[in-house]
Protein backbone atom coordinates (compact mmCIF):
# COMPACT_ATOMS: atom_id res chain seq x y z
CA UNK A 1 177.81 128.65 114.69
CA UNK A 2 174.23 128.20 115.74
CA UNK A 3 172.76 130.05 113.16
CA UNK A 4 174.51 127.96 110.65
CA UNK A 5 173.54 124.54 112.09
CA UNK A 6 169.11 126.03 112.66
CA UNK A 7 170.03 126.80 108.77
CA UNK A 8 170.96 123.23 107.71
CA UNK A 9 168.58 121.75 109.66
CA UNK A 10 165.52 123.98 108.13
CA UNK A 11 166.99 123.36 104.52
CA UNK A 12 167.08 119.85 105.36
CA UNK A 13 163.79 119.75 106.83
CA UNK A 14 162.15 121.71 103.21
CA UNK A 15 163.66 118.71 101.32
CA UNK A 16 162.65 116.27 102.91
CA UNK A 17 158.72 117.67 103.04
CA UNK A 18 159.62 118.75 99.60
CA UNK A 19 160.26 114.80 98.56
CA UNK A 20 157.39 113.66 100.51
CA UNK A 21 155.17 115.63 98.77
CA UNK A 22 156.53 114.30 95.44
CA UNK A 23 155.90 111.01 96.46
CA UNK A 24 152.90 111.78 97.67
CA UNK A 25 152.08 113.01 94.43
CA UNK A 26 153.67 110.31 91.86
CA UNK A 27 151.49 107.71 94.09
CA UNK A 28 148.50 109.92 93.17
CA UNK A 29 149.38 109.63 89.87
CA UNK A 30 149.85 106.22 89.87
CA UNK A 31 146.40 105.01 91.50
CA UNK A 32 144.41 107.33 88.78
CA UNK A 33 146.29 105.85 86.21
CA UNK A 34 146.18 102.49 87.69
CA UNK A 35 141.97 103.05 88.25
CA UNK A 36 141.71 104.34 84.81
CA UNK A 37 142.84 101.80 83.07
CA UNK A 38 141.06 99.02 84.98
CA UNK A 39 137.43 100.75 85.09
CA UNK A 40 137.47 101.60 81.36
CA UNK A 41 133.99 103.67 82.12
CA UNK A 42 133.08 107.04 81.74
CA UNK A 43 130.07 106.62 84.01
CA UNK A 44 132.86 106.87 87.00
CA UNK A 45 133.52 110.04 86.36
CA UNK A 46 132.84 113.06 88.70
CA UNK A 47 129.86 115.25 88.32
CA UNK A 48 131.92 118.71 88.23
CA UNK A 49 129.30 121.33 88.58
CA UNK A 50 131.95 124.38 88.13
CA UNK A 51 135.30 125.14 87.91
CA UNK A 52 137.48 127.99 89.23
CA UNK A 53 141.28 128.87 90.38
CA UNK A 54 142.52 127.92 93.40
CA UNK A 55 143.89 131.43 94.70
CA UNK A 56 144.40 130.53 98.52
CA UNK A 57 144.75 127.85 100.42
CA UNK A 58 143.10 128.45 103.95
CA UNK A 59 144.71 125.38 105.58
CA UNK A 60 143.92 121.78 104.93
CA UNK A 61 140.38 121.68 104.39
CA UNK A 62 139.00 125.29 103.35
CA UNK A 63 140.54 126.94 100.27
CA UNK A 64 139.55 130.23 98.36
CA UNK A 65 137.83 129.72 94.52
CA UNK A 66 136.95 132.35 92.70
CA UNK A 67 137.23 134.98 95.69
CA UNK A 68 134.84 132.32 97.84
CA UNK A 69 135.71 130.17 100.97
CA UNK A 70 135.13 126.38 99.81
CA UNK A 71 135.35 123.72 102.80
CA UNK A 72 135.92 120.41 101.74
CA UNK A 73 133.06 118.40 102.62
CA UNK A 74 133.47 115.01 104.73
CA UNK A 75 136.42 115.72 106.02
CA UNK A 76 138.49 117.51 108.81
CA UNK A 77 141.75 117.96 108.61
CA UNK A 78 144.19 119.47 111.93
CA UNK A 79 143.85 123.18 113.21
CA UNK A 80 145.99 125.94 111.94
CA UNK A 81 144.92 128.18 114.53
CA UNK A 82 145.39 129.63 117.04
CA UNK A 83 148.73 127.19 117.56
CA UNK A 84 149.20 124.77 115.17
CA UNK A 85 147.89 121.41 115.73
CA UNK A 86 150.49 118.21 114.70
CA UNK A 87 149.54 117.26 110.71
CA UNK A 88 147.97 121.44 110.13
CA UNK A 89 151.34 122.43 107.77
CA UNK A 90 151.35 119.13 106.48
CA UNK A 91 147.94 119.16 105.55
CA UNK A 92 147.87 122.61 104.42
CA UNK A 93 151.01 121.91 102.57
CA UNK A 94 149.83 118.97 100.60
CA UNK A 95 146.48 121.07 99.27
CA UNK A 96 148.74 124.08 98.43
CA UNK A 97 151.18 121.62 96.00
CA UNK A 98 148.03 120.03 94.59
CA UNK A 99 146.32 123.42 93.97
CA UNK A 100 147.22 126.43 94.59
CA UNK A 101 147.05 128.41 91.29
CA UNK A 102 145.35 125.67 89.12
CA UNK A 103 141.95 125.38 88.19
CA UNK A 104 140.18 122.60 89.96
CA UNK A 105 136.44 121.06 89.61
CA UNK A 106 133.52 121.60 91.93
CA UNK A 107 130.92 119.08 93.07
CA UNK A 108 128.69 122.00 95.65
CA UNK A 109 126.56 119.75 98.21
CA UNK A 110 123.21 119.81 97.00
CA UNK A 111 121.53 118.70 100.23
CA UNK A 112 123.39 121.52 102.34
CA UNK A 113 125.79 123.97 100.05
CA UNK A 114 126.77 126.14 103.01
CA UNK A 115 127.91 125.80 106.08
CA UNK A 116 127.05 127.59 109.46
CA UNK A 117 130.01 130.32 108.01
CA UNK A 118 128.55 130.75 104.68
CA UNK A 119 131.56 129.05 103.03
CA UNK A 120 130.34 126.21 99.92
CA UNK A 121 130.57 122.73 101.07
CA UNK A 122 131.72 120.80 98.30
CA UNK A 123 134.14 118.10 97.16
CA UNK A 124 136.96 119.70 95.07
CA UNK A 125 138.95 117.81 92.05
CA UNK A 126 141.96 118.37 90.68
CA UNK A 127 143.52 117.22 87.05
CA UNK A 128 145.61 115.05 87.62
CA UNK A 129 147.31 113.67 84.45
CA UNK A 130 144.07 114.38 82.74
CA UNK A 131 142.22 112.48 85.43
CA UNK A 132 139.77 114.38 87.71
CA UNK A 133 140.56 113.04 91.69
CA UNK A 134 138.91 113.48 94.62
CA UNK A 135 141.38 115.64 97.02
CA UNK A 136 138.84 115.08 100.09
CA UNK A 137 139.16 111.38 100.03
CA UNK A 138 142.88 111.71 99.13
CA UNK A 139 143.53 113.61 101.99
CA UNK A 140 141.31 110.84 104.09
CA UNK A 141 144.01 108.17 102.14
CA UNK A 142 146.99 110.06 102.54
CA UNK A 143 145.79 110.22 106.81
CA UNK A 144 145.80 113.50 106.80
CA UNK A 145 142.54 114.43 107.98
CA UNK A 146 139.85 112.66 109.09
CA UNK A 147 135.99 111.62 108.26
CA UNK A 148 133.58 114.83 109.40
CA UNK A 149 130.32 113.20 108.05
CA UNK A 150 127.95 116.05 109.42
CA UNK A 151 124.22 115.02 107.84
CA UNK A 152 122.26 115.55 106.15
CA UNK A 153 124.66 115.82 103.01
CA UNK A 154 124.81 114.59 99.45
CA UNK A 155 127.84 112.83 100.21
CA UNK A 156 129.49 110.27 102.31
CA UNK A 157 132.98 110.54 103.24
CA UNK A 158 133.28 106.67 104.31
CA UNK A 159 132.42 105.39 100.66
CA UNK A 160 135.40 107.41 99.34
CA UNK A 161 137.60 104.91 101.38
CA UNK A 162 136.02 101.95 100.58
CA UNK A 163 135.67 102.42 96.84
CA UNK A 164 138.83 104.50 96.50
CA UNK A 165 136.89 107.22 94.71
């Protein structure tokens, strides 16, 4: 009987992450959409220095492009290991459905590319209804993870919450 009831509760559990995430995701939509229309400009637009595919997602805030580590700059999001931290498989989960498999834009820090273990510091967009958003700050937005403004660096994490960029 237990084994029945840990089932129900797990499959109950993956929907309701599973319509979180599309929420998540439909209000993503929605504010690029929304910010598109309004701003009108193409001099908004992200500098995308390179593009590659998303093969693994590390956890929240380091994925793997192109067979290279790639930390999101600015921000810090809960520990996988060695025990996962509250807001980790959230985190992780929400980069994975955004993506994992898809090919997604590069802006490398130009002040400091690398970090202290060689991964590429840099703020990663993804296409989203033909829009190119900033995952860092939508991670910051979403409150899962936080500012990590480490300087020097080209960018600063606090703007992306105040402009919504």
């Amino acid at each position: 009987m237990v084994p029945k009831i840990r089932k129900k509760i797990s499959h109950r559990l993956a929907f309701v992450a599973l319509a979180c995430f599309l929420l998540l995701l439909v209000g993503i939509v929605a504010t690029v959409n929304t910010n598109s229309k309004s701003s009108g400009s193409q001099s908004s637009s992200p500098r995308i220095e390179r593009r590659g595919l998303v093969t693994q997602v590390i956890d929240g805030d380091t994925v793997v492009i192109d067979n290279k580590r790639v930390r999101l700059v600015g921000i810090d999001t809960p520990e996988l290991h060695p025990t996962p931290e509250p807001g980790a498989l959230e985190a992780k989960q929400f980069v994975e459905g955004l993506c994992l498999g898809k090919e997604v834009g590069l802006d490398v820090d130009d002040i400091r590319p690398k970090d202290k273990y060689g991964r590429t510091l840099a703020v990663v967009y993804i296409d989203v209804g033909g829009s190119w958003v900033n995952l860092n700050a939508e991670l910051l937005r979403m409150g899962l993870a936080e500012v990590l403004y480490i300087s020097p660096s080209e960018f600063n994490p606090y703007r992306w919450l105040e402009s919504g960029n």
